[in-house]
N, C-alpha and C. Protein backbone atom coordinates (compact mmCIF):
# COMPACT_ATOMS: atom_id res chain seq x y z
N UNK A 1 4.91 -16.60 -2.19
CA UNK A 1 4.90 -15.57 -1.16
C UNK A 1 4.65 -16.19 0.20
N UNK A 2 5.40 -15.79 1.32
CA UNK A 2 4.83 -16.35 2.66
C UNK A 2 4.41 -15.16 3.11
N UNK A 3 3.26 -15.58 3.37
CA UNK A 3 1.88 -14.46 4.02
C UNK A 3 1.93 -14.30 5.42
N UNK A 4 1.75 -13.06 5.39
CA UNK A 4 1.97 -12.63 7.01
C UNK A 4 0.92 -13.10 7.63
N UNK A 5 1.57 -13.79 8.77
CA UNK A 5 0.98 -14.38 9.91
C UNK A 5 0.48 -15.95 9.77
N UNK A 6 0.83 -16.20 9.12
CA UNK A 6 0.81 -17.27 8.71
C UNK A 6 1.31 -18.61 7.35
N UNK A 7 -1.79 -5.32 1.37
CA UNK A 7 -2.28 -4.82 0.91
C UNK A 7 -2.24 -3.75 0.11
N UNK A 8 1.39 4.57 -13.15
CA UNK A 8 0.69 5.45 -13.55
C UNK A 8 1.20 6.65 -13.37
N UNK A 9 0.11 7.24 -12.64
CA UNK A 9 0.90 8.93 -12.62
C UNK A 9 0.92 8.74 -11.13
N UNK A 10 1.98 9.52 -11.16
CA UNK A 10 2.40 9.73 -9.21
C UNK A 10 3.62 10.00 -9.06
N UNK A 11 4.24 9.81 -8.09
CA UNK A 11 5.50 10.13 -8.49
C UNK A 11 6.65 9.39 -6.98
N UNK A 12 7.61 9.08 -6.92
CA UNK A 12 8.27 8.36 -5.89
C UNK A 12 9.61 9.30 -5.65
N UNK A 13 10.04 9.04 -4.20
CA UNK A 13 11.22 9.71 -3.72
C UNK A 13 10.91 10.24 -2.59
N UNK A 14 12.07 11.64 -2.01
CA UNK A 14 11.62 12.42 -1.09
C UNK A 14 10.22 13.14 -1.08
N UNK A 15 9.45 12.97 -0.14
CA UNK A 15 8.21 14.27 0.23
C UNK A 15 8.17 14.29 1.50
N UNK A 16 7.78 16.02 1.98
CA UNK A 16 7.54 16.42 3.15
C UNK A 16 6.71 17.35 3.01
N UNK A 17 6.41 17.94 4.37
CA UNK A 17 5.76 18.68 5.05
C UNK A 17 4.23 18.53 4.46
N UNK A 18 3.09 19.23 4.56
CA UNK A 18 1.33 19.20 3.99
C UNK A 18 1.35 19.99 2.73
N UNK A 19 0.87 19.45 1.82
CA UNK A 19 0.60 20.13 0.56
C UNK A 19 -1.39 19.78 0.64
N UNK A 20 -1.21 20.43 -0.80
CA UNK A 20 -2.98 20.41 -1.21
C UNK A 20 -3.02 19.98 -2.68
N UNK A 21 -4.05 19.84 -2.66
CA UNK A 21 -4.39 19.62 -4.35
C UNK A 21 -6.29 19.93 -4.58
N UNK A 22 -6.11 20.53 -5.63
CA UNK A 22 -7.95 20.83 -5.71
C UNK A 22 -8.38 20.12 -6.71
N UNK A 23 -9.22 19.68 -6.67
CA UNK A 23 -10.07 18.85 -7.77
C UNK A 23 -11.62 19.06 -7.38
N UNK A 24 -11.89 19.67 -8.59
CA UNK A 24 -13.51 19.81 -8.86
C UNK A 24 -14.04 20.81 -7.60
N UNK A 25 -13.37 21.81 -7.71
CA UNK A 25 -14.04 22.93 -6.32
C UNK A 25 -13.19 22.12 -4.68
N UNK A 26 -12.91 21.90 -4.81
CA UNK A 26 -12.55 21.23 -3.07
C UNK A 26 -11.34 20.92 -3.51
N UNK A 27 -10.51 21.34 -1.51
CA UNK A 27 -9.02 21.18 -1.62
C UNK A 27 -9.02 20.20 -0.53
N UNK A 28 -8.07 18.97 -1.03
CA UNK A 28 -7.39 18.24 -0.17
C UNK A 28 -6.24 18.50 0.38
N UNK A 29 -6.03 18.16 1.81
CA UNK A 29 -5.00 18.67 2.41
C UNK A 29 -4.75 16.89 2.66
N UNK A 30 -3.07 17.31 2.39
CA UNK A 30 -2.48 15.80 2.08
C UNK A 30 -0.82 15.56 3.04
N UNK A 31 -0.93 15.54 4.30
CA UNK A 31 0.11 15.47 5.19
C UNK A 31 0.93 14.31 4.95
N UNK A 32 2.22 15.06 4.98
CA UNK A 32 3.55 14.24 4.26
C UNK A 32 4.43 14.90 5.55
N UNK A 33 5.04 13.87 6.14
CA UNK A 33 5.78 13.80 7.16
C UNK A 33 7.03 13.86 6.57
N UNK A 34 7.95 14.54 7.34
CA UNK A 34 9.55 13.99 6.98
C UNK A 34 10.27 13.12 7.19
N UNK A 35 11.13 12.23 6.86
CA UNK A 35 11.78 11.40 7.70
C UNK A 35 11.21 9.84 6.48
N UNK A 36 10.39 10.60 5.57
CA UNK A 36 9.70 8.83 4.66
C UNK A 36 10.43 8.56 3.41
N UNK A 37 11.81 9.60 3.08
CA UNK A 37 12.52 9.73 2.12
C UNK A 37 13.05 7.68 1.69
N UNK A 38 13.49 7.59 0.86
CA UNK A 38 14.27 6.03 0.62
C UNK A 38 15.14 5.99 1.25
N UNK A 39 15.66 5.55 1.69
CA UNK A 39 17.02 4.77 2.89
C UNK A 39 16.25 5.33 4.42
N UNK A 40 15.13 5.73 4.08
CA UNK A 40 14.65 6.22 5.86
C UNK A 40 13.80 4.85 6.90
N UNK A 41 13.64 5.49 7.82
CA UNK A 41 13.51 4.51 8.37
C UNK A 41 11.51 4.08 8.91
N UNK A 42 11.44 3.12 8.45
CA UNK A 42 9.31 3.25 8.62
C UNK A 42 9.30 2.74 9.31
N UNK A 43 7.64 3.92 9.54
CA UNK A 43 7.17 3.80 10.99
C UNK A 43 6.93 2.58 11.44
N UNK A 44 6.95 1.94 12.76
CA UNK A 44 6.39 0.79 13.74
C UNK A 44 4.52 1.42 13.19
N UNK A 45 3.50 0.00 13.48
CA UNK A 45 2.63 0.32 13.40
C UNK A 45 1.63 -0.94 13.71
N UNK A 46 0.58 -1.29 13.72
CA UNK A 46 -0.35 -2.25 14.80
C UNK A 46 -1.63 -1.80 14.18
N UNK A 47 -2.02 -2.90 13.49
CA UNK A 47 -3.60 -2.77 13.22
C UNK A 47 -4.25 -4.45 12.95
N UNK A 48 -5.35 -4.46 12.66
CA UNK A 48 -6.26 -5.30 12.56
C UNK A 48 -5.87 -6.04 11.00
N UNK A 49 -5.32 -6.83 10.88
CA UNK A 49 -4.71 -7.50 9.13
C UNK A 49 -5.94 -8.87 9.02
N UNK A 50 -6.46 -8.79 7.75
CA UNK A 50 -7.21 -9.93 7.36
C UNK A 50 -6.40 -10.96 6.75
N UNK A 51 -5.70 -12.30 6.67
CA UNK A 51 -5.40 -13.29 6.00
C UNK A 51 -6.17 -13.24 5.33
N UNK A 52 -5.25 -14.53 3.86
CA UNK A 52 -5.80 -14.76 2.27
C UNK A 52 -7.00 -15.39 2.57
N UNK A 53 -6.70 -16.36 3.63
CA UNK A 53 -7.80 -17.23 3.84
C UNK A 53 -8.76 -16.75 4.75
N UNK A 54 -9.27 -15.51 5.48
CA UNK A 54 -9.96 -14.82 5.72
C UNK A 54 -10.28 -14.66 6.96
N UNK A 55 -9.16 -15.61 8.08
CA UNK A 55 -9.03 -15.28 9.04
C UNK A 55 -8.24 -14.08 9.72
N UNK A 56 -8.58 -13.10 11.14
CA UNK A 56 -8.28 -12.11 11.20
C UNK A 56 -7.12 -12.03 12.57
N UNK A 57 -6.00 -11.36 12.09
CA UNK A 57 -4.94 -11.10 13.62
C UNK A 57 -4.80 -9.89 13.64
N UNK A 58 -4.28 -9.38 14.88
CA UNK A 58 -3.87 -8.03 15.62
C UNK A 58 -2.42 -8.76 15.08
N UNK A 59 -1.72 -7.49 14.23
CA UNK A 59 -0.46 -7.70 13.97
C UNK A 59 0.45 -6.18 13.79
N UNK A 60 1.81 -6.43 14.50
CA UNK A 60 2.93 -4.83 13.93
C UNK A 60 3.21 -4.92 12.81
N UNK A 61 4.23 -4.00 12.09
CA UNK A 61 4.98 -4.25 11.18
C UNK A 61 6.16 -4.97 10.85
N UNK A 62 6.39 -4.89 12.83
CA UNK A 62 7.87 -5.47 13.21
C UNK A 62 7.72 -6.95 12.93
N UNK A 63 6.36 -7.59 13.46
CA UNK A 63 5.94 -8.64 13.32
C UNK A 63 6.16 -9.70 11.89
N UNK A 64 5.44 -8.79 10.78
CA UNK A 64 5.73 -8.95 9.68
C UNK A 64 6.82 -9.23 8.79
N UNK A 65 7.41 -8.07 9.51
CA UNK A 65 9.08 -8.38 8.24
C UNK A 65 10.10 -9.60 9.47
N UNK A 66 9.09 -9.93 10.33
CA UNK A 66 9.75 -10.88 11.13
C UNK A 66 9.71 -12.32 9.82
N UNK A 67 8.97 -12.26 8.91
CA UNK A 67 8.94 -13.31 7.85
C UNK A 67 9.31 -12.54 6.23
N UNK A 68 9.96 -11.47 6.76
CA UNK A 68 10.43 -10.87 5.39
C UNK A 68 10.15 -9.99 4.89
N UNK A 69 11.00 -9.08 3.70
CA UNK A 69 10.64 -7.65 3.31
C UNK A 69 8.92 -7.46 3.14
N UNK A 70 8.67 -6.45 3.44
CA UNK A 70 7.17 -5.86 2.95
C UNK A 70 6.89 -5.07 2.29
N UNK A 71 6.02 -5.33 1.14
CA UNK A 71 5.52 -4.34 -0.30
C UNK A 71 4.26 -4.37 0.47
N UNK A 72 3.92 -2.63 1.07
CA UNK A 72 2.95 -1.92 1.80
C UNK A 72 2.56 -1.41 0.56
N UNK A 73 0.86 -1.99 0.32
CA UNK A 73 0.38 -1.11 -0.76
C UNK A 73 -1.21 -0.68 0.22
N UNK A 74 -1.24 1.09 -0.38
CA UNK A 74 -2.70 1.40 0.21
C UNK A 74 -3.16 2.30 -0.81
N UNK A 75 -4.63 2.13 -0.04
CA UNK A 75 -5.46 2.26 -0.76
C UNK A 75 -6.69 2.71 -0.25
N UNK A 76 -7.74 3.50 -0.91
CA UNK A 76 -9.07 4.64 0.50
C UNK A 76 -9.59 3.42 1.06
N UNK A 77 -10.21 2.81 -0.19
CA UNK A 77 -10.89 1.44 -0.34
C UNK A 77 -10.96 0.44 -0.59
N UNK A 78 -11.37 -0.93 -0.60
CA UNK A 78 -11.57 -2.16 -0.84
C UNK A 78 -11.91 -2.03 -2.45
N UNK A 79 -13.21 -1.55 -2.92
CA UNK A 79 -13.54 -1.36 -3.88
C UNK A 79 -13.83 0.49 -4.52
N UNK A 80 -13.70 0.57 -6.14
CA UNK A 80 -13.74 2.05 -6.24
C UNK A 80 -14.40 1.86 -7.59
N UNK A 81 -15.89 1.97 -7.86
CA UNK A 81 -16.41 1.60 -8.90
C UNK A 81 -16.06 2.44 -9.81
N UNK A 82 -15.71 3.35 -9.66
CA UNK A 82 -15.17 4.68 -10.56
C UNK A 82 -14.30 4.34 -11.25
N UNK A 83 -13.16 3.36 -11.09
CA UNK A 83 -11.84 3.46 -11.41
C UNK A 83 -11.24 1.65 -11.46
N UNK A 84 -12.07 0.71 -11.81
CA UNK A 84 -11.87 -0.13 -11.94
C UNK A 84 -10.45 -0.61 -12.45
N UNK A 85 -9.83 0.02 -13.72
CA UNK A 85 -8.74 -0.05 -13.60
C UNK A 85 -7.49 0.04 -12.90
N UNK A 86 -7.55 0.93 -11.96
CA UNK A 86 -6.86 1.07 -11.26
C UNK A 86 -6.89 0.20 -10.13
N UNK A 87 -7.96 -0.53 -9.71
CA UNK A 87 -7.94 -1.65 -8.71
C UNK A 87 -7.74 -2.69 -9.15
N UNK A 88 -7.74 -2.54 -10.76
CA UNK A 88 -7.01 -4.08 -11.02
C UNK A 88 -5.55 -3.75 -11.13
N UNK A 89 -5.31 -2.51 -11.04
CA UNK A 89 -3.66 -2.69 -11.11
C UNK A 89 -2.87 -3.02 -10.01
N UNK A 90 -3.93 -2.76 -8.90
CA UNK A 90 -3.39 -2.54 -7.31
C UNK A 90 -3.98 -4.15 -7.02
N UNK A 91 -4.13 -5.15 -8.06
CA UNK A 91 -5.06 -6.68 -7.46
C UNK A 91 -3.50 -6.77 -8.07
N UNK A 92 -2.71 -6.71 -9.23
CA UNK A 92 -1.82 -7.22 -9.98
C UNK A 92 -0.64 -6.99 -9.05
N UNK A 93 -0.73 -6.20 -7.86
CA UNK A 93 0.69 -6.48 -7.41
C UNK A 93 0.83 -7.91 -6.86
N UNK A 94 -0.09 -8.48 -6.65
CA UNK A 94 -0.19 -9.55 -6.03
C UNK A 94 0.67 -10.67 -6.81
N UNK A 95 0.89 -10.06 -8.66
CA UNK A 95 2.08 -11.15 -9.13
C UNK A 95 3.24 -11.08 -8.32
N UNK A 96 3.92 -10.04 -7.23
CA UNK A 96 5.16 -10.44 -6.79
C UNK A 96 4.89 -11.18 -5.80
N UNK A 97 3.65 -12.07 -5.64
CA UNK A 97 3.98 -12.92 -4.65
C UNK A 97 4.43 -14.39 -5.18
N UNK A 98 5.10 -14.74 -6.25
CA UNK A 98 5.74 -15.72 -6.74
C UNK A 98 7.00 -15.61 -6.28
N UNK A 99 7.85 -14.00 -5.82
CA UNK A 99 8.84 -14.45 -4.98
C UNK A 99 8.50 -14.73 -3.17
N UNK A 100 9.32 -15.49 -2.88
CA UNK A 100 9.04 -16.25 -1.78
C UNK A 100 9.81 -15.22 -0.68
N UNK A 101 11.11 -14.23 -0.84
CA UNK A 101 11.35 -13.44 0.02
C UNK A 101 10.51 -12.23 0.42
N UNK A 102 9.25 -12.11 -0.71
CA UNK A 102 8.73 -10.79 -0.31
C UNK A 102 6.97 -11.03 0.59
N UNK A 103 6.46 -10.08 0.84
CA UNK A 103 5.03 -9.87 1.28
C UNK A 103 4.29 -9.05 0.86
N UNK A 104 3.68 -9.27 0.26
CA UNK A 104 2.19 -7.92 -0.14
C UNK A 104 1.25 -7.81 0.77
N UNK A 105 1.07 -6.40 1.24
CA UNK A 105 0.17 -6.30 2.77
C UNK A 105 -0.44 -5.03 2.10
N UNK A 106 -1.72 -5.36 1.97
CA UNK A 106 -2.23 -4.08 1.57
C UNK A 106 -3.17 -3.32 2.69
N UNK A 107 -3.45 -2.35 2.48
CA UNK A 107 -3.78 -1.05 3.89
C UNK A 107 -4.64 -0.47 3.19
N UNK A 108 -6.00 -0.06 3.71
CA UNK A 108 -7.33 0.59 3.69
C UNK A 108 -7.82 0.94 4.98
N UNK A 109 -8.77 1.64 4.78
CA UNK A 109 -9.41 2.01 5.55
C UNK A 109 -10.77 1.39 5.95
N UNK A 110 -11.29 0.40 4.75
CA UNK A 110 -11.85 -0.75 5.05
C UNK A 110 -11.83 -1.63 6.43
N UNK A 111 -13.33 -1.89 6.92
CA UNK A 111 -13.20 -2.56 8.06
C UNK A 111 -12.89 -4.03 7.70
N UNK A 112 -13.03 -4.54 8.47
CA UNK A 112 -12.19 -6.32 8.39
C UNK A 112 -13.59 -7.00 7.75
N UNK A 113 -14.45 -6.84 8.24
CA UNK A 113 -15.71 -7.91 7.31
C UNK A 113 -15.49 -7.18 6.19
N UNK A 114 -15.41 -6.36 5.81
CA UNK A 114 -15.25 -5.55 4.07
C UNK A 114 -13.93 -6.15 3.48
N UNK A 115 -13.18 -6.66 3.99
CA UNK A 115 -11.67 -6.96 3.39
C UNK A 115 -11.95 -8.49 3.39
N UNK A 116 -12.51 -9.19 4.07
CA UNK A 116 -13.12 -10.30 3.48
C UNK A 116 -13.92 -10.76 2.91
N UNK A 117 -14.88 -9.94 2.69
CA UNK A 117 -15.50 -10.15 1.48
C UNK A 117 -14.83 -9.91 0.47
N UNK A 118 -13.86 -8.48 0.04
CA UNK A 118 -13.32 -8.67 -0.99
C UNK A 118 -12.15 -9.71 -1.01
N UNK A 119 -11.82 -10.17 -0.06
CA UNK A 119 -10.27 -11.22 -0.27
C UNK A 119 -11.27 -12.27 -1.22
N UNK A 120 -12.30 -12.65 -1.01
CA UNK A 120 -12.88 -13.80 -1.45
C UNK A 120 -13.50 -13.39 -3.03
N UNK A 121 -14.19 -12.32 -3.04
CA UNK A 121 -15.13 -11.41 -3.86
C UNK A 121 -13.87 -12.50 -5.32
N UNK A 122 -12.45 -11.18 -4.98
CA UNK A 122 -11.63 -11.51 -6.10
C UNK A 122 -10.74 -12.44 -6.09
N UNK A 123 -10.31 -13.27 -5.00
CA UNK A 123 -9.61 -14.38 -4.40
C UNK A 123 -7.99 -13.36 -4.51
N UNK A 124 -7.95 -12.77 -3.90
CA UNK A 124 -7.07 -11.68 -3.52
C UNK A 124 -6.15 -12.82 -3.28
N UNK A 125 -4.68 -13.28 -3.00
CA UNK A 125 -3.83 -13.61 -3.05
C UNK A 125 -2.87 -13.02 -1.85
N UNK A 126 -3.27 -11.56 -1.23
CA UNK A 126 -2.21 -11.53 -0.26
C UNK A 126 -3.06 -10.64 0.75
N UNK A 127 -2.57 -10.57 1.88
CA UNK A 127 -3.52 -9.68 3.10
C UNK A 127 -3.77 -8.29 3.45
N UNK A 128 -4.56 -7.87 3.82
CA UNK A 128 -5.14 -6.49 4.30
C UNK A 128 -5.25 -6.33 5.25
N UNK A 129 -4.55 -5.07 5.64
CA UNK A 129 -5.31 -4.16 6.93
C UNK A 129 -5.76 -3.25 6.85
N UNK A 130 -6.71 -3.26 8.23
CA UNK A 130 -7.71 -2.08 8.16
C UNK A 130 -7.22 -1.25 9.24
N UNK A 131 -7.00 -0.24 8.22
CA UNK A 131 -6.98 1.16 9.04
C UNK A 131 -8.14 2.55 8.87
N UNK A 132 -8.70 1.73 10.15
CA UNK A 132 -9.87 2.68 10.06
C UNK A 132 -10.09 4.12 10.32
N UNK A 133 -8.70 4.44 11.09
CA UNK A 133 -9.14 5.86 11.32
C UNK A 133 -7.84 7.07 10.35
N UNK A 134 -7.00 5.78 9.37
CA UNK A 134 -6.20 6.46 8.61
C UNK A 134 -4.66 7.13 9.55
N UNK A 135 -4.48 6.42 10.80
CA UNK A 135 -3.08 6.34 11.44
C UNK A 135 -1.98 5.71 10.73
N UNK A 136 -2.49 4.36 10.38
CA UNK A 136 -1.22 4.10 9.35
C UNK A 136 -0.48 4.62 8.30
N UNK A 137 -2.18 4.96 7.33
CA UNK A 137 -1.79 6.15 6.52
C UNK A 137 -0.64 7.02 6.37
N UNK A 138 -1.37 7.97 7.53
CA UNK A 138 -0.63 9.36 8.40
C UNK A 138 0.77 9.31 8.77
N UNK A 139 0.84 8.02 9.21
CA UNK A 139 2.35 8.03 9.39
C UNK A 139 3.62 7.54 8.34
N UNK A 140 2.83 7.28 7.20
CA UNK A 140 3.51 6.90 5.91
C UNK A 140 3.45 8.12 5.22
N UNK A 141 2.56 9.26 5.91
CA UNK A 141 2.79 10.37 5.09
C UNK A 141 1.93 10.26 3.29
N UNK A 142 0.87 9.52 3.17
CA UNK A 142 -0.05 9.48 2.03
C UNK A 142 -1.42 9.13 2.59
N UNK A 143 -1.98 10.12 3.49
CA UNK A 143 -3.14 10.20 4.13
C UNK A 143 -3.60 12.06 3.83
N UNK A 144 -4.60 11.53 3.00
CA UNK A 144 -5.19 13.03 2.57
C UNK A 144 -7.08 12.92 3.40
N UNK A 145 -7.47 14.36 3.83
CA UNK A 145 -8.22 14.62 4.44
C UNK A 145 -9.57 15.38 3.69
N UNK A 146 -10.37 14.97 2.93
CA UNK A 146 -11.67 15.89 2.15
C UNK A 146 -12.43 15.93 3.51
N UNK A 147 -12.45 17.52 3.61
CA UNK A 147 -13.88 18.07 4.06
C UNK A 147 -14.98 17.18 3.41
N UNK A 148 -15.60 16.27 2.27
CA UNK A 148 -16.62 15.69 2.36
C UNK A 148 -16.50 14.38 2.64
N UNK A 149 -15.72 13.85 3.35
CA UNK A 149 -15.35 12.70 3.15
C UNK A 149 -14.42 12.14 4.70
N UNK A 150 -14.36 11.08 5.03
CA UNK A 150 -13.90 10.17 5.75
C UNK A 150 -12.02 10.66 5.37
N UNK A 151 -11.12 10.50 6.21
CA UNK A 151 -9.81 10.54 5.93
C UNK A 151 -9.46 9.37 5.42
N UNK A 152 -8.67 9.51 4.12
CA UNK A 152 -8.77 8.25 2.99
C UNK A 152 -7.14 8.29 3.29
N UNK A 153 -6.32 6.88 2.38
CA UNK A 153 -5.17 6.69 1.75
C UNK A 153 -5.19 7.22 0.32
N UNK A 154 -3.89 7.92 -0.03
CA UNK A 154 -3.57 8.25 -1.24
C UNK A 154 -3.13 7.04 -2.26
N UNK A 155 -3.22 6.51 -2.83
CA UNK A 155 -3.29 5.67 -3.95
C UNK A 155 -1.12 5.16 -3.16
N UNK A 156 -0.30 4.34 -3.14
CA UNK A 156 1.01 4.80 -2.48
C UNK A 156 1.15 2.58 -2.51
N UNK A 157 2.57 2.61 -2.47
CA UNK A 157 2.77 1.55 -2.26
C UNK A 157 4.56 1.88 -1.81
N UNK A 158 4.60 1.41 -0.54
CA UNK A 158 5.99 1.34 0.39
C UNK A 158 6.34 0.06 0.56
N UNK A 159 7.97 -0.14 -0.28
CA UNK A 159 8.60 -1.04 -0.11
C UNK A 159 9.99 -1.60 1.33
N UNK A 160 9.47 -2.23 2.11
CA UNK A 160 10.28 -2.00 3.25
C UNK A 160 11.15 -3.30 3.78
N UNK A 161 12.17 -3.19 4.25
CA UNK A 161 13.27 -4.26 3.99
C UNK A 161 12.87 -4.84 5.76
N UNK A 162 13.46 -5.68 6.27
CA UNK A 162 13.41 -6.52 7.56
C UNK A 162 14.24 -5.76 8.32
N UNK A 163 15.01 -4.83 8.31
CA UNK A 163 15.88 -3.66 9.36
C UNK A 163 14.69 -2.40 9.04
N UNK A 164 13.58 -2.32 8.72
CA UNK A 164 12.23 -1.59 8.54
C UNK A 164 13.09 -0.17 7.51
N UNK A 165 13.95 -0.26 6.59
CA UNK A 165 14.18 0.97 6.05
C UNK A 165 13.57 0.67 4.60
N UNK A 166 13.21 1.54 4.38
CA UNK A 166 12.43 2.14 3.08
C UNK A 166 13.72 1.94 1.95
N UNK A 167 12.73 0.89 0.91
CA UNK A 167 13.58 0.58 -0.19
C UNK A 167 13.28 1.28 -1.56
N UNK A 168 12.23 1.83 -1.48
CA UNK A 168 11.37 1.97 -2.83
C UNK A 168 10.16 2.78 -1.85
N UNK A 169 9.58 4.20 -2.70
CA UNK A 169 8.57 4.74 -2.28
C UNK A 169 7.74 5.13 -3.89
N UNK A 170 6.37 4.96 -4.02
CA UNK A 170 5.80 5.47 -4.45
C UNK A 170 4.21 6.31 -4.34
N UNK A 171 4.16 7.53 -4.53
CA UNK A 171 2.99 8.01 -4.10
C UNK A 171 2.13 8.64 -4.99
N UNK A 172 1.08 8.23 -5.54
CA UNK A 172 -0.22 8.97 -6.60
C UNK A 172 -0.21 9.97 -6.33
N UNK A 173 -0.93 10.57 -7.19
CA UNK A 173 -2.15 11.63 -7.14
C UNK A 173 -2.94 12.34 -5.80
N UNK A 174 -3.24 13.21 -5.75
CA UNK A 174 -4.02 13.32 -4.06
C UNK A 174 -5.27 13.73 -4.67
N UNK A 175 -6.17 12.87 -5.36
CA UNK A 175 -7.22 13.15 -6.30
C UNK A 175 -9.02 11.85 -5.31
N UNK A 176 -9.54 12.22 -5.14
CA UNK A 176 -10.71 11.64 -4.61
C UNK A 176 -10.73 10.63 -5.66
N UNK A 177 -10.90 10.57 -6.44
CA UNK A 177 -11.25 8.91 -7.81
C UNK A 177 -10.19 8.30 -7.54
N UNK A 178 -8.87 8.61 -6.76
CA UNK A 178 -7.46 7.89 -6.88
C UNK A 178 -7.38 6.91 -8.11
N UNK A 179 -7.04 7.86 -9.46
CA UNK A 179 -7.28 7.16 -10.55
C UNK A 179 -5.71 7.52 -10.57
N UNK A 180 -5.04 6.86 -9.84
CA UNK A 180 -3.28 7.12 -9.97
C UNK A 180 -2.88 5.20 -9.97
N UNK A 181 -2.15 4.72 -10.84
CA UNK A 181 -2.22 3.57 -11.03
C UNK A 181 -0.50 3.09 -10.67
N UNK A 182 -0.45 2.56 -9.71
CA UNK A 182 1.43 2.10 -9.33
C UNK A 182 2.00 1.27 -10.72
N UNK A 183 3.12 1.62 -11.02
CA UNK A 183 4.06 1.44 -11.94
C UNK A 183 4.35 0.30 -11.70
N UNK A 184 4.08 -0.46 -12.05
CA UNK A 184 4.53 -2.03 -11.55
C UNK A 184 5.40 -2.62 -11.83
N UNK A 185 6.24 -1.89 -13.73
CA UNK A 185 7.41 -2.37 -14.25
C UNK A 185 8.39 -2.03 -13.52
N UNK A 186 8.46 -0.39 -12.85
CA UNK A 186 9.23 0.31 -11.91
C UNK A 186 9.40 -0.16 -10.66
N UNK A 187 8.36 -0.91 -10.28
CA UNK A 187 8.26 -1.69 -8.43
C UNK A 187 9.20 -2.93 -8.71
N UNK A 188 8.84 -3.45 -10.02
CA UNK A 188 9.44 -4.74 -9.92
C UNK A 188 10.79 -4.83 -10.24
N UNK A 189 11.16 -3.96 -10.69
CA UNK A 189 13.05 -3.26 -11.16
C UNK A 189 13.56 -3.09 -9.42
N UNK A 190 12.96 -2.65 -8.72
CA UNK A 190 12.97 -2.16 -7.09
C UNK A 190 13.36 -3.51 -6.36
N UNK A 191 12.30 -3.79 -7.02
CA UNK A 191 12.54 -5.31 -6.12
C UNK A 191 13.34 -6.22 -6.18
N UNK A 192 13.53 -6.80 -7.57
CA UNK A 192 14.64 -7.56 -7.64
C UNK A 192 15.76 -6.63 -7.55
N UNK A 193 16.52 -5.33 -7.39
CA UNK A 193 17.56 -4.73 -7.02
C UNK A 193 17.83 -4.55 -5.38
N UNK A 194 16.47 -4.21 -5.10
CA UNK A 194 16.90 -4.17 -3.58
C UNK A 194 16.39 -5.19 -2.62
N UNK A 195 15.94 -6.78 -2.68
CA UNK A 195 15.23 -7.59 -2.32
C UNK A 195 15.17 -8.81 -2.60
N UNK A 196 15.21 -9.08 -3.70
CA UNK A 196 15.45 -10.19 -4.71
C UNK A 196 15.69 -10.45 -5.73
N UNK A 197 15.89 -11.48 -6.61
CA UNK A 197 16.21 -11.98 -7.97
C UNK A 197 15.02 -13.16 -8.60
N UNK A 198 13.90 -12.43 -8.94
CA UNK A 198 12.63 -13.55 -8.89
C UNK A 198 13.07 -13.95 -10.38
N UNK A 199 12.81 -15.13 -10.87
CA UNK A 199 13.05 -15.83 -12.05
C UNK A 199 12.21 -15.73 -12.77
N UNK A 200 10.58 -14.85 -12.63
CA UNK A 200 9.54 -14.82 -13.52
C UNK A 200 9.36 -13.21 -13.46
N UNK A 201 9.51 -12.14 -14.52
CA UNK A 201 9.47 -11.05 -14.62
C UNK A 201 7.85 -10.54 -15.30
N UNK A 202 6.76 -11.64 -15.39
CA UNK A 202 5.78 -11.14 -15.44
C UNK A 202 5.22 -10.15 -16.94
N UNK A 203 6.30 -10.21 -17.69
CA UNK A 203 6.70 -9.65 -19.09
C UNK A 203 6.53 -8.06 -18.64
N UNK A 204 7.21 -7.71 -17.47
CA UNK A 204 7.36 -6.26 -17.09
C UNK A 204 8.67 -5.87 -17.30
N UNK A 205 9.37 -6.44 -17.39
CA UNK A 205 11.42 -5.97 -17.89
C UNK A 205 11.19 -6.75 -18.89
């Protein structure tokens, strides 16, 4: 993988407009923009990205796919003791960084000393940004809002080509545990169809 600058159940395709979902007495309101369908075109965007090696840049998106397609994966948090599995599924995308055309950039809401501790915690393999106030989110349209809670990312991983159009969308659950786990056999069918031809399939096809 060349690293920028140097982050189950759900379901993928078209979504729009704000939906909700209730879990356990409380409704999340979960704003889905139009325009994030596959062949559309994603948003420009600018935040704070931690490198593998744990140094930190102000970087776009434009910036990024300036070194090649980007597999945008997000996520509320760094860590989710609740749901351990599911953060190891979201550590495992990090196998497509054996192809060399793609990037794994993962997105939280995690501040930058929190994303380095975990880059190191688990020796994370590809970079994070922090989006702290959930703009990036918002404009990917998988930014849900709890009345008890901080505005989080929905469990979501956006695959995006170097002309910035959306190759592959997938989006979880709008559930607080984000116990929604990305399909990884399904991402990686995505990828080598619309991106590449990696020679190690990870025993997922």
């Amino acid at each position: 993988m060349r690293t920028v600058g140097g982050p189950g159940r759900g379901r993928s395709g078209p979504n729009g407009g704000e939906g909700t979902s209730t879990e356990a007495g409380r409704t999340l309101t979960v704003n889905e923009p139009h325009g994030l369908d596959v062949g559309g075109r994603a948003p420009e965007f600018g935040a704070s990205l931690v490198r593998s090696d744990g140094t930190v840049a102000e970087v776009t998106l434009s910036e990024c796919l300036g070194d090649g397609p980007v597999l945008l994966t997000f996520c509320a948090l760094d860590a989710v003791p609740r749901d351990p599995e599911g953060w190891c599924a979201l550590h495992d995308v990090g196998w497509f960084a054996s192809d060399e055309n793609l990037q794994v950039v993962g997105v939280s809401r995690a501040d930058t000393r929190t994303h380095c501790r975990f880059i190191e915690r688990f020796d994370l393999g590809y970079p994070l940004v922090s989006d702290r106030g959930g703009e990036v989110a918002d404009r990917y349209g998988v930014c849900y809002r709890d009345p008890r809670s901080a505005t989080s990312a929905v469990r979501s991983c956006v695959l995006v080509d170097e002309d910035r159009e959306i190759r592959y969308r997938w989006v979880g659950e709008h559930r607080p545990e984000h116990t929604s786990t990305p399909p990884l056999g399904e991402m990686h069918g995505a990828i080598r169809r619309e991106v590449s031809t990696p020679a190690e399939t990870f025993g997922l096809v």
